[in-house]
N, C-alpha and C. Protein backbone atom coordinates (compact mmCIF):
# COMPACT_ATOMS: atom_id res chain seq x y z
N UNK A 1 -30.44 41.21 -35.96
CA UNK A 1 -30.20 42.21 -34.94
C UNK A 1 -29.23 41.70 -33.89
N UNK A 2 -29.22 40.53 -33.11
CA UNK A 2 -28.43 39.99 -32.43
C UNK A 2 -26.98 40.33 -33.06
N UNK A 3 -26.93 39.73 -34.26
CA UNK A 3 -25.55 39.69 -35.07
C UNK A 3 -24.94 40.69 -35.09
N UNK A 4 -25.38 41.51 -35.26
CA UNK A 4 -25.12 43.33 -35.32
C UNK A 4 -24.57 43.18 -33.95
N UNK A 5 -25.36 42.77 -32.47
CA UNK A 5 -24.85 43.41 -31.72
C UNK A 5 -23.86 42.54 -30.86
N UNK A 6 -23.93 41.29 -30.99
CA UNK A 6 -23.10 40.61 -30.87
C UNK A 6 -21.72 41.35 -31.52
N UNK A 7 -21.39 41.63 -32.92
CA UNK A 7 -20.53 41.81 -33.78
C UNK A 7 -19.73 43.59 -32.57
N UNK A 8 -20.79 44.21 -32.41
CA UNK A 8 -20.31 44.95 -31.98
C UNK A 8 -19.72 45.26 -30.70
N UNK A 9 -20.44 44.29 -30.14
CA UNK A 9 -19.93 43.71 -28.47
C UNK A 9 -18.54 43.19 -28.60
N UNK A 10 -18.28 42.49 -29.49
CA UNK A 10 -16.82 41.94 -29.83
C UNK A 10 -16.14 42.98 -30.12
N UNK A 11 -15.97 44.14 -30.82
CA UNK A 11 -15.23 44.88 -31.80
C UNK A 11 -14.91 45.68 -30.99
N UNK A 12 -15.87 46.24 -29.90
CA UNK A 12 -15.86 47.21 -29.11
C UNK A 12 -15.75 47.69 -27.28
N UNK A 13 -16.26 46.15 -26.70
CA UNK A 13 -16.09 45.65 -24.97
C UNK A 13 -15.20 45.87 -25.09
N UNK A 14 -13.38 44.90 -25.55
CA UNK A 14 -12.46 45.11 -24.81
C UNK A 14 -11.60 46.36 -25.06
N UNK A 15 -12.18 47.57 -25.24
CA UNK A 15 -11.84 48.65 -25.15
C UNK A 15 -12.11 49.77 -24.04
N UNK A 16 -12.80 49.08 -23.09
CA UNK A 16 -13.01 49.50 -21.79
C UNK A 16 -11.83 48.78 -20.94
N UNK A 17 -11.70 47.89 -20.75
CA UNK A 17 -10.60 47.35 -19.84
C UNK A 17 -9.29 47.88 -20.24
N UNK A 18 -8.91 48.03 -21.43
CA UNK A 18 -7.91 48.32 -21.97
C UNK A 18 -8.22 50.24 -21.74
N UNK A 19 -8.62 50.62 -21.32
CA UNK A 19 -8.66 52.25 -21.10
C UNK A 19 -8.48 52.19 -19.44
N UNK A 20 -9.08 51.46 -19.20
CA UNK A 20 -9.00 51.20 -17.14
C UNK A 20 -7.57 51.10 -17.61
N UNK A 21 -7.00 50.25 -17.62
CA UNK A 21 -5.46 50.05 -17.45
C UNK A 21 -4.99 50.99 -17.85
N UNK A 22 -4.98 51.67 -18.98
CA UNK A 22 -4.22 52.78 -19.40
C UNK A 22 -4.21 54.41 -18.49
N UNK A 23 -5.36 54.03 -18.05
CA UNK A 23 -5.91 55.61 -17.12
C UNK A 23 -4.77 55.23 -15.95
N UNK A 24 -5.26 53.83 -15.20
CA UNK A 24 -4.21 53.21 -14.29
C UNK A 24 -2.73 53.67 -14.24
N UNK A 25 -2.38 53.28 -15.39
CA UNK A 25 -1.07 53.63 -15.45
C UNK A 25 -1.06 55.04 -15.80
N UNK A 26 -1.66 55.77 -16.17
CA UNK A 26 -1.18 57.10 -16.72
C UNK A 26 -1.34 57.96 -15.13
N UNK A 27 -2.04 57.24 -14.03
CA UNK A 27 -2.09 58.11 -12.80
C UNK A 27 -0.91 58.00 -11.95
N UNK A 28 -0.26 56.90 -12.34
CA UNK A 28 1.00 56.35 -11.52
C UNK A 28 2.49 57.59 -11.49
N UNK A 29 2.71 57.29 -10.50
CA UNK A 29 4.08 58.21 -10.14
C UNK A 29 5.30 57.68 -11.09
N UNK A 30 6.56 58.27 -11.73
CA UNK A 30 7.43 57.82 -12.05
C UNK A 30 8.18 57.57 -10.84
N UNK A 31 9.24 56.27 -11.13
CA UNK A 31 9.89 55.56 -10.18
C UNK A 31 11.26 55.68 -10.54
N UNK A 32 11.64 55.94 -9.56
CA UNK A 32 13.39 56.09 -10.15
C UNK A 32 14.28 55.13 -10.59
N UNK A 33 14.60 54.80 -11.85
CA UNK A 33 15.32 53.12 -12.49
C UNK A 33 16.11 52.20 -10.96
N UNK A 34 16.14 51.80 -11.06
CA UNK A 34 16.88 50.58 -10.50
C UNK A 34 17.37 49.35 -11.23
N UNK A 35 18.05 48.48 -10.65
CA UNK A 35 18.90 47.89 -11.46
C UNK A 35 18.18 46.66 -12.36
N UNK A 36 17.16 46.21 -12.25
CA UNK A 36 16.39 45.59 -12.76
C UNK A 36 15.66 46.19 -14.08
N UNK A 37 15.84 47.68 -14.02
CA UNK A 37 15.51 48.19 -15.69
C UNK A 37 16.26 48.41 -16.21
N UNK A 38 15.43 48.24 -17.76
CA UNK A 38 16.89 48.90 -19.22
C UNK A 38 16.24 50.37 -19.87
N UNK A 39 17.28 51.21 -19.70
CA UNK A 39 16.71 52.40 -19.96
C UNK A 39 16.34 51.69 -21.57
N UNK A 40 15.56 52.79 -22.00
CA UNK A 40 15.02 52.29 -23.58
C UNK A 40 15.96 53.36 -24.50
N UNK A 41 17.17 54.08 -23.81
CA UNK A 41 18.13 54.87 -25.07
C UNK A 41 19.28 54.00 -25.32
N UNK A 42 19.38 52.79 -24.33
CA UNK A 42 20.44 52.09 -24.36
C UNK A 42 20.83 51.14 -25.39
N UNK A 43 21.67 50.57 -25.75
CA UNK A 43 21.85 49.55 -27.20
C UNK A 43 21.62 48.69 -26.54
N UNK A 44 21.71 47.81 -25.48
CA UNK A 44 21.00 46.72 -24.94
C UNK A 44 19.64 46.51 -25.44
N UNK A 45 18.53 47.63 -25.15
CA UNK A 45 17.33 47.59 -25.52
C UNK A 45 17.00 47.83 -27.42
N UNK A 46 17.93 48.92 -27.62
CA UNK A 46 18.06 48.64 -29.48
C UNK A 46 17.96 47.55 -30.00
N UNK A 47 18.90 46.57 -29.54
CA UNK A 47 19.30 45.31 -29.90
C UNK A 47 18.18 43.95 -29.33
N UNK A 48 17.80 44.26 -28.10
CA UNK A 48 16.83 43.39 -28.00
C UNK A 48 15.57 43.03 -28.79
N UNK A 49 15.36 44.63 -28.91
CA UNK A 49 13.72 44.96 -29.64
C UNK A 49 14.53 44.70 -31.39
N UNK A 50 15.30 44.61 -31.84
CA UNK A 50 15.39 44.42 -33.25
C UNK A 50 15.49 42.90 -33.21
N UNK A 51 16.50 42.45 -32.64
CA UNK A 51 16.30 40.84 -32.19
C UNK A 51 14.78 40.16 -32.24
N UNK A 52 14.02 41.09 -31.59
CA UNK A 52 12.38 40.34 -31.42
C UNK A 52 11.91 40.19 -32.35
N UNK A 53 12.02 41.60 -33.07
CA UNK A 53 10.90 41.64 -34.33
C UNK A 53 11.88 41.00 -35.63
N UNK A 54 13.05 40.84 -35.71
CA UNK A 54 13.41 39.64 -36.27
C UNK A 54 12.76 38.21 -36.26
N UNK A 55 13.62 37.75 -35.64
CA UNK A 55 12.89 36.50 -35.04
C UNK A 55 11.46 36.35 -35.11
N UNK A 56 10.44 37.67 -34.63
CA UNK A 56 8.80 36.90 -34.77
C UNK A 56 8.79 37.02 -36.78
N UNK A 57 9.42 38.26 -37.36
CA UNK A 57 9.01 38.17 -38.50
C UNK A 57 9.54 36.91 -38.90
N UNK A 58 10.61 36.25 -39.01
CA UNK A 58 11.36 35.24 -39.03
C UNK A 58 10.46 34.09 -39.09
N UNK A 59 9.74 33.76 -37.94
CA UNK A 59 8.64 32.73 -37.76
C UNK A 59 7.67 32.74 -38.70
N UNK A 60 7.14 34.24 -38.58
CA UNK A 60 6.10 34.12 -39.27
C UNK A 60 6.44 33.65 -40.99
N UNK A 61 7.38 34.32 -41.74
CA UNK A 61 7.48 33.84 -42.66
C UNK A 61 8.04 32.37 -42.53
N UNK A 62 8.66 31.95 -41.98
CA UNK A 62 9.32 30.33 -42.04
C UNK A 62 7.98 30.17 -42.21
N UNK A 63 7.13 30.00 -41.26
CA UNK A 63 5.85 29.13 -40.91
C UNK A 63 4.79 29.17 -42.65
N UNK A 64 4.97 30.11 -43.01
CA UNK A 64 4.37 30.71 -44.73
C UNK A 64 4.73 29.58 -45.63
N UNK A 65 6.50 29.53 -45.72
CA UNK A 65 6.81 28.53 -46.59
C UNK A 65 6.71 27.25 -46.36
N UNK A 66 6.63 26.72 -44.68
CA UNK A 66 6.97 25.63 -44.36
C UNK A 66 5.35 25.34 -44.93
N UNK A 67 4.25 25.78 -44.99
CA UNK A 67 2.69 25.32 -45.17
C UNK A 67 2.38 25.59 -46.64
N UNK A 68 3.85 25.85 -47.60
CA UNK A 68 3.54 26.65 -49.08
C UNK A 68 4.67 25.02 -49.62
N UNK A 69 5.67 25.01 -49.09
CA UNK A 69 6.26 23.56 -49.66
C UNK A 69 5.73 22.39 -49.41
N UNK A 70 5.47 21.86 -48.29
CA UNK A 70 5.05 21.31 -47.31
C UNK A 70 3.44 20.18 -49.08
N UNK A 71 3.14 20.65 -49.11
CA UNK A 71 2.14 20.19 -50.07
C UNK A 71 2.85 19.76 -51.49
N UNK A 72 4.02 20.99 -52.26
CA UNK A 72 4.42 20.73 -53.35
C UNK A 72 5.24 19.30 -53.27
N UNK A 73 6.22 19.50 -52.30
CA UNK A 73 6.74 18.14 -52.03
C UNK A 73 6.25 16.93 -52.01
N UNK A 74 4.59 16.42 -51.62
CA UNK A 74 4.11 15.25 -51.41
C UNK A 74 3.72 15.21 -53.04
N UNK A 75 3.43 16.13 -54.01
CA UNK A 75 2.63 15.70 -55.10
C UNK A 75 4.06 15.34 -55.92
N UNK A 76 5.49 15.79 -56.42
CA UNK A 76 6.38 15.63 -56.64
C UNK A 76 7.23 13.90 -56.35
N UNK A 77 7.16 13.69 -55.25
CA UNK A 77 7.76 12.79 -55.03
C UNK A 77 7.02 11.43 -55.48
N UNK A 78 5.44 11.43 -55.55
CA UNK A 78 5.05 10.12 -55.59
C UNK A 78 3.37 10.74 -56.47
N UNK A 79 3.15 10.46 -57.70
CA UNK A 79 2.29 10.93 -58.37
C UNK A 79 1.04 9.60 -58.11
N UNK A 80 1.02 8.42 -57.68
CA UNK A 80 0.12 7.43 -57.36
C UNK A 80 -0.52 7.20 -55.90
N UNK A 81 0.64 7.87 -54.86
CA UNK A 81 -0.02 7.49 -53.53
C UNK A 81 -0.28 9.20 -53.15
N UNK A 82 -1.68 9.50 -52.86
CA UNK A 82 -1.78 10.87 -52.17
C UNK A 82 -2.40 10.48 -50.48
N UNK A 83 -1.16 11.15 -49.73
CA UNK A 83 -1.27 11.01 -47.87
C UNK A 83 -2.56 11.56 -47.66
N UNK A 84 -3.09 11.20 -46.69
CA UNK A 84 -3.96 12.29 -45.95
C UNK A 84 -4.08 13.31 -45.20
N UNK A 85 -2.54 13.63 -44.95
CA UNK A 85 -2.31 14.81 -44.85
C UNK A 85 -2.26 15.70 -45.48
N UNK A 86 -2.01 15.02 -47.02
CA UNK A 86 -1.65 16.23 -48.32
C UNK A 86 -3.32 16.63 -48.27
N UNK A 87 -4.31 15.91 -48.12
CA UNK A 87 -5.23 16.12 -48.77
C UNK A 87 -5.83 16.78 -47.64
N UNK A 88 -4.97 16.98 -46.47
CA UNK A 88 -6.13 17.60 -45.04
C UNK A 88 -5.33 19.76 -45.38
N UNK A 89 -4.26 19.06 -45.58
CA UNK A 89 -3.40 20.40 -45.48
C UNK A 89 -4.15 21.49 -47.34
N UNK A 90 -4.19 20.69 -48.13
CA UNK A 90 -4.76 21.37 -49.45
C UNK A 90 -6.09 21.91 -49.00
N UNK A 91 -7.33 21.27 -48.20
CA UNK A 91 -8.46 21.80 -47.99
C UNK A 91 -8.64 22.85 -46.39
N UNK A 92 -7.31 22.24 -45.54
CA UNK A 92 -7.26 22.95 -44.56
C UNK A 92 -7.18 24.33 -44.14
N UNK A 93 -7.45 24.85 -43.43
CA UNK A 93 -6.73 26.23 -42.87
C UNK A 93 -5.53 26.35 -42.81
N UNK A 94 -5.21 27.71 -43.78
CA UNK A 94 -3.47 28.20 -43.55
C UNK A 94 -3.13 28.95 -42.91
N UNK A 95 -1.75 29.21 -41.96
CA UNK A 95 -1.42 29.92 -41.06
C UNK A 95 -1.89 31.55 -41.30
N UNK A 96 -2.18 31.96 -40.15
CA UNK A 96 -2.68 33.72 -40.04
C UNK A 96 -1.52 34.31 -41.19
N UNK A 97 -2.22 35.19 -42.07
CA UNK A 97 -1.29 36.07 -43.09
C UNK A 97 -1.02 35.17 -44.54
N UNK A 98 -0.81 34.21 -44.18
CA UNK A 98 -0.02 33.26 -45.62
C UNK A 98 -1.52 33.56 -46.49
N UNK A 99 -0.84 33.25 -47.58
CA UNK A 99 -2.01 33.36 -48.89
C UNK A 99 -2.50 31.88 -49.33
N UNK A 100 -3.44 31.82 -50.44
CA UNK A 100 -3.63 30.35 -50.27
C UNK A 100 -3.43 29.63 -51.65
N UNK A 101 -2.72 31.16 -53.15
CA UNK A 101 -1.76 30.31 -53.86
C UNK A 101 -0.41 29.59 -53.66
N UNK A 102 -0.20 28.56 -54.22
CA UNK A 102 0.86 28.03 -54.55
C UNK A 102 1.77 28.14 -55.81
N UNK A 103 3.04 27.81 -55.78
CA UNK A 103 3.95 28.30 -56.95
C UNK A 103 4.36 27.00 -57.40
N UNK A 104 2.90 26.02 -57.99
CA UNK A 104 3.14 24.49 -58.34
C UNK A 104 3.04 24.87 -59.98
């Protein structure tokens, strides 16, 4: 019973704070731009926001292969000495999303 409500305390609390803020802002006055904003029709902002989600997708996959080679390489190069890293990284946790075959 705890587990249940524990489980649901997690899944479901920070959806109150996150509605305060949103009510927050949804009561607020619009402000007239000034020079410190980028309108969001502008190619400045096109280009930024494609730039981002480049780059994070970018990471995220680098980070996939770098933890998918990263192992094939140590068994390849030396079939008698195995590191302890090879052997922390094979039983370890892999980055959020990556899968946990290899293409050995």
């Amino acid at each position: 019973m705890t587990l249940a409500a524990a489980m649901l305390m997690g899944r479901f609390i920070y959806v109150i704070p996150l509605l305060a803020v949103a009510g927050s802002l949804a009561q607020k006055k619009r402000s007239a731009p000034s020079a410190g904003s980028v309108p969001t029709q502008s190619p400045l902002f096109i280009g930024l926001l494609v730039g981002v989600v480049l780059i994070m997708g970018g990471a995220h996959l680098f980070s996939c292969r770098v933890a998918r080679t990263r192992g094939r390489a140590g068994r390849n190069e030396s079939r008698h000495f195995v590191s302890e890293s090879l052997i922390i990284q094979k039983s370890g946790p892999r980055p959020h999303g990556c899968s946990a075959k290899t293409n050995a």
